[in-house]
Protein backbone atom coordinates (compact mmCIF):
# COMPACT_ATOMS: atom_id res chain seq x y z
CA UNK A 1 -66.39 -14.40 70.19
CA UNK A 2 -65.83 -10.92 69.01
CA UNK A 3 -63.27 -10.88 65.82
CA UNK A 4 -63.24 -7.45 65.34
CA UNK A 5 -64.21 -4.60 62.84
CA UNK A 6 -65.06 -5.65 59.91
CA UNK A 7 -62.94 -5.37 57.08
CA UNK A 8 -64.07 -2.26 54.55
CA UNK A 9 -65.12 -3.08 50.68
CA UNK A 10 -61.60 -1.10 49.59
CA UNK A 11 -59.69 -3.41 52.41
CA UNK A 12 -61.29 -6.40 51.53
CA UNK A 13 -60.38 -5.96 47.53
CA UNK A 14 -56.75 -5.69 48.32
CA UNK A 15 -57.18 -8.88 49.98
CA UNK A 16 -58.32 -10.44 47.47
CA UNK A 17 -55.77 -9.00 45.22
CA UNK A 18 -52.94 -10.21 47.27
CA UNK A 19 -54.35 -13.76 47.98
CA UNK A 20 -54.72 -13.91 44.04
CA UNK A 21 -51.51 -12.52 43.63
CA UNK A 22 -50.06 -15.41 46.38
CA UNK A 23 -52.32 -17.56 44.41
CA UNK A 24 -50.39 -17.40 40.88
CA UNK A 25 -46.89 -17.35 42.50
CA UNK A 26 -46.13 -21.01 40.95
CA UNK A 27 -42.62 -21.04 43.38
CA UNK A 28 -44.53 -20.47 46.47
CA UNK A 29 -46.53 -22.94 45.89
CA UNK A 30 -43.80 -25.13 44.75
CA UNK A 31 -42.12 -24.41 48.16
CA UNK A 32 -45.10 -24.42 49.96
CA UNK A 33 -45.99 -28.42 48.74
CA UNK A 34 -42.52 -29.60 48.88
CA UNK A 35 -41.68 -28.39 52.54
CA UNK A 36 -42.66 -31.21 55.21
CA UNK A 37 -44.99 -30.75 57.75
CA UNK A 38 -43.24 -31.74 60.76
CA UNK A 39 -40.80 -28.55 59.56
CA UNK A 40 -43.25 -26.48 60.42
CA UNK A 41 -43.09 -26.91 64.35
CA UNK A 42 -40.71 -25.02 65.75
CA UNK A 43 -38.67 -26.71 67.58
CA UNK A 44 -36.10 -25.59 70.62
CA UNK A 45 -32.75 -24.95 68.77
CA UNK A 46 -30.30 -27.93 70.00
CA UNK A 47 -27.34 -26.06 69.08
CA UNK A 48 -27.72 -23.32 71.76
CA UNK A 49 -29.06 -26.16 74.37
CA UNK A 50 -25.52 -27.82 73.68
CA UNK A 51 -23.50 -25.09 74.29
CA UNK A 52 -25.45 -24.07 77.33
CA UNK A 53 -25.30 -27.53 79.02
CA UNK A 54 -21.39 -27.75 78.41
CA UNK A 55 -21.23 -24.29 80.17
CA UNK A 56 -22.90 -25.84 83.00
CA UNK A 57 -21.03 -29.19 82.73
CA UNK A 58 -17.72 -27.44 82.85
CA UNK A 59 -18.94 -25.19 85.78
CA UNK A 60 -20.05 -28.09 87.71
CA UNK A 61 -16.96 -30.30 87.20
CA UNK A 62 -14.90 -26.89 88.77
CA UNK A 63 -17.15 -27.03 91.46
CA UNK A 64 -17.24 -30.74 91.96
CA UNK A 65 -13.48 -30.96 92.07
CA UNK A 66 -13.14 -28.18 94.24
CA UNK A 67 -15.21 -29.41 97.39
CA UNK A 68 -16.15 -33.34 97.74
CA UNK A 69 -19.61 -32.62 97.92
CA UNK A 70 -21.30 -35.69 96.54
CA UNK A 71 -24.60 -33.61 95.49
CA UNK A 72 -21.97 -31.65 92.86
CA UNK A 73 -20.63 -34.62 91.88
CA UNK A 74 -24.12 -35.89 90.99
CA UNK A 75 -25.26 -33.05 89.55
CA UNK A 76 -22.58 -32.86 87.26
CA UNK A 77 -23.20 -36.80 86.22
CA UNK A 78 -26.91 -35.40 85.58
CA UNK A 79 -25.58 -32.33 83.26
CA UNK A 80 -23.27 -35.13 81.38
CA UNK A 81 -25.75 -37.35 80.69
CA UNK A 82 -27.75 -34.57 79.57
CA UNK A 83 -25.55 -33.27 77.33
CA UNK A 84 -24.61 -36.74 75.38
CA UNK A 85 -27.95 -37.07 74.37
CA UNK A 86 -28.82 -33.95 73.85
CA UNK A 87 -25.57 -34.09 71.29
CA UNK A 88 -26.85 -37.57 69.92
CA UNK A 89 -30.16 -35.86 68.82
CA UNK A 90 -28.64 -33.04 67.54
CA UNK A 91 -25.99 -35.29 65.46
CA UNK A 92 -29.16 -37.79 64.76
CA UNK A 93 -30.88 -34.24 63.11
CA UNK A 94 -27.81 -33.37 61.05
CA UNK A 95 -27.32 -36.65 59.63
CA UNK A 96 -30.63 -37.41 58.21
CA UNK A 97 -30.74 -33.72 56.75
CA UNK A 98 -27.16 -34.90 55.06
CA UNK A 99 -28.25 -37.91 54.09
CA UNK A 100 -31.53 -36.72 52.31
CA UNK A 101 -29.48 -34.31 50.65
CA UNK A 102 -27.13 -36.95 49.47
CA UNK A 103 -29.94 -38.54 47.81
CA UNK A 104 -30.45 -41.41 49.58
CA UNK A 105 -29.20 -44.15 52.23
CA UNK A 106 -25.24 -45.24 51.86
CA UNK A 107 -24.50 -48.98 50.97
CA UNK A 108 -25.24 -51.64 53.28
CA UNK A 109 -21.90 -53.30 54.78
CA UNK A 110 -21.04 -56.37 55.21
């Protein structure tokens, strides 16, 4: 597999000097150690997902009480369903990241 030009003795020193430099940044690699892995997979922002599937919830449920087409009426059941646990996940996400920055899990009741 073909990677290229080479990189030139005057390119390859600045490399150096900035992988040195990235090297001795003690925050980076503070940040870089303390961040967990599964953060670094980006993942589908649930926010806008939400938002879109209430658009189409609210369209449908128009549409579905407009005509008694059964199909609407289904596919509007679909687009709810869709959207409550597409919520739950995104309320699952936000609570952890609270509770982690809380310090910790809340008492256990009773």
């Amino acid at each position: 597999m073909d990677e290229g030009p080479a990189l030139s003795p005057h390119e390859r020193r600045i490399l150096a000097d900035i992988e040195q430099t990235l090297e001795t940044d003690v925050e980076l690699q503070r940040t870089l150690r303390s961040t967990p892995r599964r953060r670094l997979i980006a993942r589908p922002p649930l926010a806008g997902i939400i938002c879109a599937l209430a658009v189409l919830c609210l369209g449908l449920l128009v549409a579905a009480a407009a005509t008694p087409s059964p199909t609407l009426i289904w596919c509007f059941a679909l687009a709810w369903v869709s959207l409550l646990g597409t919520t739950a996940l995104h309320l699952r996400g936000w609570y952890s990241k609270r509770r982690a920055r809380s310090g910790g899990a809340p008492p256990d009741r009773p």
